[in-house]
PDB file of N, CA and C in Angstrom:
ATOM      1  N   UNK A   1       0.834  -1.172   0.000  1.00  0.00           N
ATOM      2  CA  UNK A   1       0.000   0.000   0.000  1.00  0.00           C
ATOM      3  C   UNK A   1       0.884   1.241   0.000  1.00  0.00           C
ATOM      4  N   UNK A   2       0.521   2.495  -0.366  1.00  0.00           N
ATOM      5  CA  UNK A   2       1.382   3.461  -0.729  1.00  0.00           C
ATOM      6  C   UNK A   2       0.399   4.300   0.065  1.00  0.00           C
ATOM      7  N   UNK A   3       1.041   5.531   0.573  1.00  0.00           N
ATOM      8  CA  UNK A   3       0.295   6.892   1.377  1.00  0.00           C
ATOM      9  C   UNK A   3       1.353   7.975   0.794  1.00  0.00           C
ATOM     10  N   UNK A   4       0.469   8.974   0.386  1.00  0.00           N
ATOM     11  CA  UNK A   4       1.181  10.013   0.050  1.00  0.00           C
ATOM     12  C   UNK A   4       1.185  10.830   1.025  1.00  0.00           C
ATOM     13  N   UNK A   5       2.452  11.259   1.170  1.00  0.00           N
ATOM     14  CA  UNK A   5       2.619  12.322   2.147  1.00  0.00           C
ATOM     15  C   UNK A   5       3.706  13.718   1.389  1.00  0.00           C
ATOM     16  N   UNK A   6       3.929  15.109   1.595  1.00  0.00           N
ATOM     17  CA  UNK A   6       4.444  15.905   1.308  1.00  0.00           C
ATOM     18  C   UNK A   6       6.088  15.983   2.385  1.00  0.00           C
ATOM     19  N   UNK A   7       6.651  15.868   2.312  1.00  0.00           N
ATOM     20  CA  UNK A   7       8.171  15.956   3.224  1.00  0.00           C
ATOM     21  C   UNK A   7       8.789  16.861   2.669  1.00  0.00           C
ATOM     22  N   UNK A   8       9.181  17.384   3.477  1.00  0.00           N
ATOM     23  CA  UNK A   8      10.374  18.370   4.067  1.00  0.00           C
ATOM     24  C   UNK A   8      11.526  18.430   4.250  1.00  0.00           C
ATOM     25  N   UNK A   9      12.622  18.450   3.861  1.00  0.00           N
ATOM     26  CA  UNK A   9      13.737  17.980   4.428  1.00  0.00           C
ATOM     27  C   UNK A   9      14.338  19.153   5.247  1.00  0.00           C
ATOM     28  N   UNK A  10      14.787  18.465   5.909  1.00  0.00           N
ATOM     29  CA  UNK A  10      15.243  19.513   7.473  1.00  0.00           C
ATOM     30  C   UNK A  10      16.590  18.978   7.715  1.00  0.00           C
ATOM     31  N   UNK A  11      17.338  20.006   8.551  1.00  0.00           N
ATOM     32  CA  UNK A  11      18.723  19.495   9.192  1.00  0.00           C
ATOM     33  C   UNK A  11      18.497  18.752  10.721  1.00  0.00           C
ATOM     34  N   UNK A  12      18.225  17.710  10.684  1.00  0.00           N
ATOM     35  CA  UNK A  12      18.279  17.399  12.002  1.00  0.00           C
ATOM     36  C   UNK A  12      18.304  15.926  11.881  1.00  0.00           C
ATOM     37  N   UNK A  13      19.102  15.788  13.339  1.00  0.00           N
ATOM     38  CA  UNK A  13      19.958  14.229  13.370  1.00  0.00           C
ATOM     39  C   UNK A  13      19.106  13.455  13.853  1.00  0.00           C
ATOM     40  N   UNK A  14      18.210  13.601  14.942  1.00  0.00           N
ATOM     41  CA  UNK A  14      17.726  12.630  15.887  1.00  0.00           C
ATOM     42  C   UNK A  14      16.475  11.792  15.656  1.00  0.00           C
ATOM     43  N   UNK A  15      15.762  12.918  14.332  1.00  0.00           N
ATOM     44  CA  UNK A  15      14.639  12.032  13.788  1.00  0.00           C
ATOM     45  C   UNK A  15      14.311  11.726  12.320  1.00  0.00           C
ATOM     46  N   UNK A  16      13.987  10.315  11.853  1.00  0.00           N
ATOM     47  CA  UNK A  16      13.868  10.111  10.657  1.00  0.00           C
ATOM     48  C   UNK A  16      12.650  10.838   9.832  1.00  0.00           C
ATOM     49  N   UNK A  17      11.371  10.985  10.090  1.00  0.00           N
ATOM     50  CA  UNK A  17      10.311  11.294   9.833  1.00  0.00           C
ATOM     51  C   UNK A  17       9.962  12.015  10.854  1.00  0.00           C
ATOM     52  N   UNK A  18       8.852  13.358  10.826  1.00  0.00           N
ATOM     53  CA  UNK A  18       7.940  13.771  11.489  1.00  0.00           C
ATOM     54  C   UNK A  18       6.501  14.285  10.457  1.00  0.00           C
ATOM     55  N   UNK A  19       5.843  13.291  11.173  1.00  0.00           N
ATOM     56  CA  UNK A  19       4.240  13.169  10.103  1.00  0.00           C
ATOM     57  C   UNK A  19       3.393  13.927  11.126  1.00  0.00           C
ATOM     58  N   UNK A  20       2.333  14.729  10.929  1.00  0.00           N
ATOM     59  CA  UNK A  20       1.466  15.619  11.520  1.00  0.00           C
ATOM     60  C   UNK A  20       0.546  14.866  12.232  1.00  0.00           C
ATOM     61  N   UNK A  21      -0.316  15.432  13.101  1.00  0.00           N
ATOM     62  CA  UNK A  21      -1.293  14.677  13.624  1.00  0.00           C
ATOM     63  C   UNK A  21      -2.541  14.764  12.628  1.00  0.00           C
ATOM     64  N   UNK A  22      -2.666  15.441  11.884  1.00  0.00           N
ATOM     65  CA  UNK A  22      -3.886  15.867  10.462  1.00  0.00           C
ATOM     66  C   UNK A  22      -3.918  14.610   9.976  1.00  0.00           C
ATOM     67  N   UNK A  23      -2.403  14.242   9.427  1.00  0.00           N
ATOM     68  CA  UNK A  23      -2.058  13.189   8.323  1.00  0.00           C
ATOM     69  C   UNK A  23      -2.317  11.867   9.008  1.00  0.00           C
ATOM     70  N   UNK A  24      -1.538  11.916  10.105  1.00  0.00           N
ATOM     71  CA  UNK A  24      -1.716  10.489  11.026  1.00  0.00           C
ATOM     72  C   UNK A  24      -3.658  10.265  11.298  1.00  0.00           C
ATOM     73  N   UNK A  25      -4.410  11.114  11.072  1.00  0.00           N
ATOM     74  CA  UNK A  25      -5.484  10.819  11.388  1.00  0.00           C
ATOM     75  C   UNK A  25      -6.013  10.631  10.638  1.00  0.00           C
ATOM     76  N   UNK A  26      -6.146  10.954   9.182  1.00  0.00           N
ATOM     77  CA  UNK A  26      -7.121  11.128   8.101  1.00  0.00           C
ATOM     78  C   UNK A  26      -6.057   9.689   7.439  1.00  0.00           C
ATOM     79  N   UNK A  27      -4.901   8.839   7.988  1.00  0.00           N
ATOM     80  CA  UNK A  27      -4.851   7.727   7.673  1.00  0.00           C
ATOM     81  C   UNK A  27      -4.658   6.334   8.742  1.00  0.00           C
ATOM     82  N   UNK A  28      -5.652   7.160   9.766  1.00  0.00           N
ATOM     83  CA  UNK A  28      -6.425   5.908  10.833  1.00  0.00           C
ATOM     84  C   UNK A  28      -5.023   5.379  11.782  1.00  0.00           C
ATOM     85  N   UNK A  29      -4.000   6.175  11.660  1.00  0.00           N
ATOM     86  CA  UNK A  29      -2.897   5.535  12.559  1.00  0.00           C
ATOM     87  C   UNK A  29      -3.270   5.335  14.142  1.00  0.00           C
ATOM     88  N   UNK A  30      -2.941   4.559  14.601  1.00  0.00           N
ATOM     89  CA  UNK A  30      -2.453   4.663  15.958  1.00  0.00           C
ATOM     90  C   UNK A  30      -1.100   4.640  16.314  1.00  0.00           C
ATOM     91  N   UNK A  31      -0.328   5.289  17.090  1.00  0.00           N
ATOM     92  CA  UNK A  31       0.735   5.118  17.644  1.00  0.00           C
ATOM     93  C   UNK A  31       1.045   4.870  19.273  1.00  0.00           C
ATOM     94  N   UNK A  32       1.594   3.856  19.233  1.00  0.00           N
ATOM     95  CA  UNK A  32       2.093   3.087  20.742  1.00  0.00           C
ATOM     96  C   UNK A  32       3.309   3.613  20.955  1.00  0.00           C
ATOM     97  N   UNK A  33       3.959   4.598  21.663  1.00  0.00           N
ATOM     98  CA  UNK A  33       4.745   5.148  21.973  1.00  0.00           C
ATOM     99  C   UNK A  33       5.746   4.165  22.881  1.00  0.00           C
ATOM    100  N   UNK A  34       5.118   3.090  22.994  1.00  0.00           N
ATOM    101  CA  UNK A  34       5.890   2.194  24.470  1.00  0.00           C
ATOM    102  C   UNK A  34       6.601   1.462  23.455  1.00  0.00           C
ATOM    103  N   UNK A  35       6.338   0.649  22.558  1.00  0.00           N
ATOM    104  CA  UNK A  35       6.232  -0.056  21.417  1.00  0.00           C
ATOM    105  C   UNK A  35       7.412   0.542  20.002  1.00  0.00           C
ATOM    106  N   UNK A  36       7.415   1.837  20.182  1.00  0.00           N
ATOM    107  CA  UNK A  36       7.666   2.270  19.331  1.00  0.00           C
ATOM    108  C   UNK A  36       7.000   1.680  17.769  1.00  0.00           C
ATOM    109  N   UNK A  37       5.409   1.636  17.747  1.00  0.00           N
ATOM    110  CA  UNK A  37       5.200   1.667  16.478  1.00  0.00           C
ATOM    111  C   UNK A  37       3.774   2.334  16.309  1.00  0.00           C
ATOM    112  N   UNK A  38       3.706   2.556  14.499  1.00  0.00           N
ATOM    113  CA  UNK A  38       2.434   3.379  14.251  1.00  0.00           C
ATOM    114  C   UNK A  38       1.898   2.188  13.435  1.00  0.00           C
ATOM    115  N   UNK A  39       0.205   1.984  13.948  1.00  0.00           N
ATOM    116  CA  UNK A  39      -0.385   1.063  13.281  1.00  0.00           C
ATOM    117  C   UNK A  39      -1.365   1.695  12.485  1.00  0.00           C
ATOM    118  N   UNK A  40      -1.535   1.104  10.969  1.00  0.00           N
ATOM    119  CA  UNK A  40      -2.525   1.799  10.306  1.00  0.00           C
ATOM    120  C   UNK A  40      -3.764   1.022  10.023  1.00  0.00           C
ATOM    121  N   UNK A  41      -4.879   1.541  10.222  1.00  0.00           N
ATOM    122  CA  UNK A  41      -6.263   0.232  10.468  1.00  0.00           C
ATOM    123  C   UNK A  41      -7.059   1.489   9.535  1.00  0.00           C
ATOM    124  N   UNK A  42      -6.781   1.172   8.314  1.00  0.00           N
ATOM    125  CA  UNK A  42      -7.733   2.118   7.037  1.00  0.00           C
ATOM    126  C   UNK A  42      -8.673   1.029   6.634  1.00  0.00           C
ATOM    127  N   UNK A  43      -9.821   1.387   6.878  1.00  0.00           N
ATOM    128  CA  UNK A  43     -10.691   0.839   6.190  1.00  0.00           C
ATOM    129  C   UNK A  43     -10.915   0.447   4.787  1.00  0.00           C
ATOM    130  N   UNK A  44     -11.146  -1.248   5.031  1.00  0.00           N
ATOM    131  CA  UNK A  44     -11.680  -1.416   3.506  1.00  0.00           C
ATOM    132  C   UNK A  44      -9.888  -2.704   3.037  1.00  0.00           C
ATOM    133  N   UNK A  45      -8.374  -1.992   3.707  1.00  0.00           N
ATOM    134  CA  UNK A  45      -7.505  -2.755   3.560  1.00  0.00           C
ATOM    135  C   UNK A  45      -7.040  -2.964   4.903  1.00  0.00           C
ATOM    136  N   UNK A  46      -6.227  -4.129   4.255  1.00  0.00           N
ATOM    137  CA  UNK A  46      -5.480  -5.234   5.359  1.00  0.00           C
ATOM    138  C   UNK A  46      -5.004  -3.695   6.585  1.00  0.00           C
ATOM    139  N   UNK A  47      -5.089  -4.356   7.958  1.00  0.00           N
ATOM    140  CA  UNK A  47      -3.944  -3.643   8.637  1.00  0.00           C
ATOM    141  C   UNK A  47      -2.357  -3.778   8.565  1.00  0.00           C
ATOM    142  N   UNK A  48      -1.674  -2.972   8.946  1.00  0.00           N
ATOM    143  CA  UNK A  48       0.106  -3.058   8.416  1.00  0.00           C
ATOM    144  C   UNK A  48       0.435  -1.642   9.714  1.00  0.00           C
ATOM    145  N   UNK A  49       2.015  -2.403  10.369  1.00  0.00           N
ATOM    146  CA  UNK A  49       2.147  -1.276  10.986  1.00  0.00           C
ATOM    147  C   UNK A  49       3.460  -1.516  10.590  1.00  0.00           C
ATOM    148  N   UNK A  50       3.815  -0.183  11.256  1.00  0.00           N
ATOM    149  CA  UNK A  50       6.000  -0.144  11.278  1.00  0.00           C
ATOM    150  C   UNK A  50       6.244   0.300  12.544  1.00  0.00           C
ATOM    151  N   UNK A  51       7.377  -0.539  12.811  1.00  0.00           N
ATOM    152  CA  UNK A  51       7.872  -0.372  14.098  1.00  0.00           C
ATOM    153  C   UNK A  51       9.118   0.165  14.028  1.00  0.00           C
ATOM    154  N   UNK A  52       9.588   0.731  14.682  1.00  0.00           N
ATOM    155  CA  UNK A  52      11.265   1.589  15.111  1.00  0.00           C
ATOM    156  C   UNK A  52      12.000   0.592  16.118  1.00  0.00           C
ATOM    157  N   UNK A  53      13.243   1.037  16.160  1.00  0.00           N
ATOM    158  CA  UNK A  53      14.442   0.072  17.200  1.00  0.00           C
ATOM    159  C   UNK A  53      14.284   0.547  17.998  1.00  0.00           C
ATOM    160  N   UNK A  54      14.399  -0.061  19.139  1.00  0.00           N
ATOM    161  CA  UNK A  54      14.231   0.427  20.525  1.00  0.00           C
ATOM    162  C   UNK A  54      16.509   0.089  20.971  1.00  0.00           C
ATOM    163  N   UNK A  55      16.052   1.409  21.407  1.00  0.00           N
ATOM    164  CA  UNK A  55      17.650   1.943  21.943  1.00  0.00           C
ATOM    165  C   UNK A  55      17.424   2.220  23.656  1.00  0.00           C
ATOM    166  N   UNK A  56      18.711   1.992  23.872  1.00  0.00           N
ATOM    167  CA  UNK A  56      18.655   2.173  25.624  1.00  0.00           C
ATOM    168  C   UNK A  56      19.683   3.222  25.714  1.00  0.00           C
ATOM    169  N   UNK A  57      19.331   4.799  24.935  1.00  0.00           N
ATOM    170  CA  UNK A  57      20.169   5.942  24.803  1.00  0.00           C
ATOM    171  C   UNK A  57      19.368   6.757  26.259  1.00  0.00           C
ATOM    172  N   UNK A  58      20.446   7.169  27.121  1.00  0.00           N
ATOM    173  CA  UNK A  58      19.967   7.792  28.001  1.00  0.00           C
ATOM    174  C   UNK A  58      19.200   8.907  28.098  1.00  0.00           C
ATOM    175  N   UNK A  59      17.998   9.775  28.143  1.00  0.00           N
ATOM    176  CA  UNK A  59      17.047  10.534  27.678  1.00  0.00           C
ATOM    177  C   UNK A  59      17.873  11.521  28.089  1.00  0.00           C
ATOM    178  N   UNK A  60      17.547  13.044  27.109  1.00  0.00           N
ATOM    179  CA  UNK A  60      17.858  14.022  27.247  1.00  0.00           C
ATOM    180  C   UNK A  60      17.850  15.324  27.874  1.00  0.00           C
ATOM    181  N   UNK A  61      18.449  15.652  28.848  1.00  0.00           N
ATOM    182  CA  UNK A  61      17.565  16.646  30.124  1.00  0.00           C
ATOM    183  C   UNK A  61      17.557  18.163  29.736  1.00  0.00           C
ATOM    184  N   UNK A  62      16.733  19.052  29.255  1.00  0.00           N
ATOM    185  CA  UNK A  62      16.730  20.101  28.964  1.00  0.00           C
ATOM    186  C   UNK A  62      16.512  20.848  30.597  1.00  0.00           C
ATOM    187  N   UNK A  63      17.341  21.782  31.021  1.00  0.00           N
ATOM    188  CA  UNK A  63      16.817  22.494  32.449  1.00  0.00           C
ATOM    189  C   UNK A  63      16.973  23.494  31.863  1.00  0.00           C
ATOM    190  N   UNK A  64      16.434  24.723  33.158  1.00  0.00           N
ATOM    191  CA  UNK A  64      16.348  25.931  32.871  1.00  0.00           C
ATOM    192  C   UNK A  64      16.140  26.468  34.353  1.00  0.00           C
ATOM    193  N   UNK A  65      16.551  27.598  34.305  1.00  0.00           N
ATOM    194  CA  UNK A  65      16.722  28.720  36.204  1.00  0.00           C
ATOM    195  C   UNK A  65      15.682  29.466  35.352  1.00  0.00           C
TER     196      UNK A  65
END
């Protein structure tokens, strides 16, 4: 199955894709954040999801005074 989407290319290291919440909705995604994956349940075809690697990179602490 194919989804069209419009991309952007940007300078930045840490993420492969960033898809909107508009787009993610009007193509039935869910995303499991624990899981790291987005499942797509479009009516009418098969379900299909993609999943990401799960890394044990220590999270990033932004502070501020």
């Amino acid at each position: 199955m194919k989804l069209l989407v419009n991309l952007v290319v940007m300078n930045m290291h840490d993420f492969d894709v960033i898809l909107g919440m508009d787009w993610l909705a009007s193509h039935h995604a869910l995303v499991d954040f624990h899981d790291k994956m987005v499942k797509f349940q479009i009516p009418g075809t098969p379900e299909f999801s993609f999943r990401g690697t799960k890394t044990n990179t220590p999270p990033r602490v932004i502070s501020a005074l």
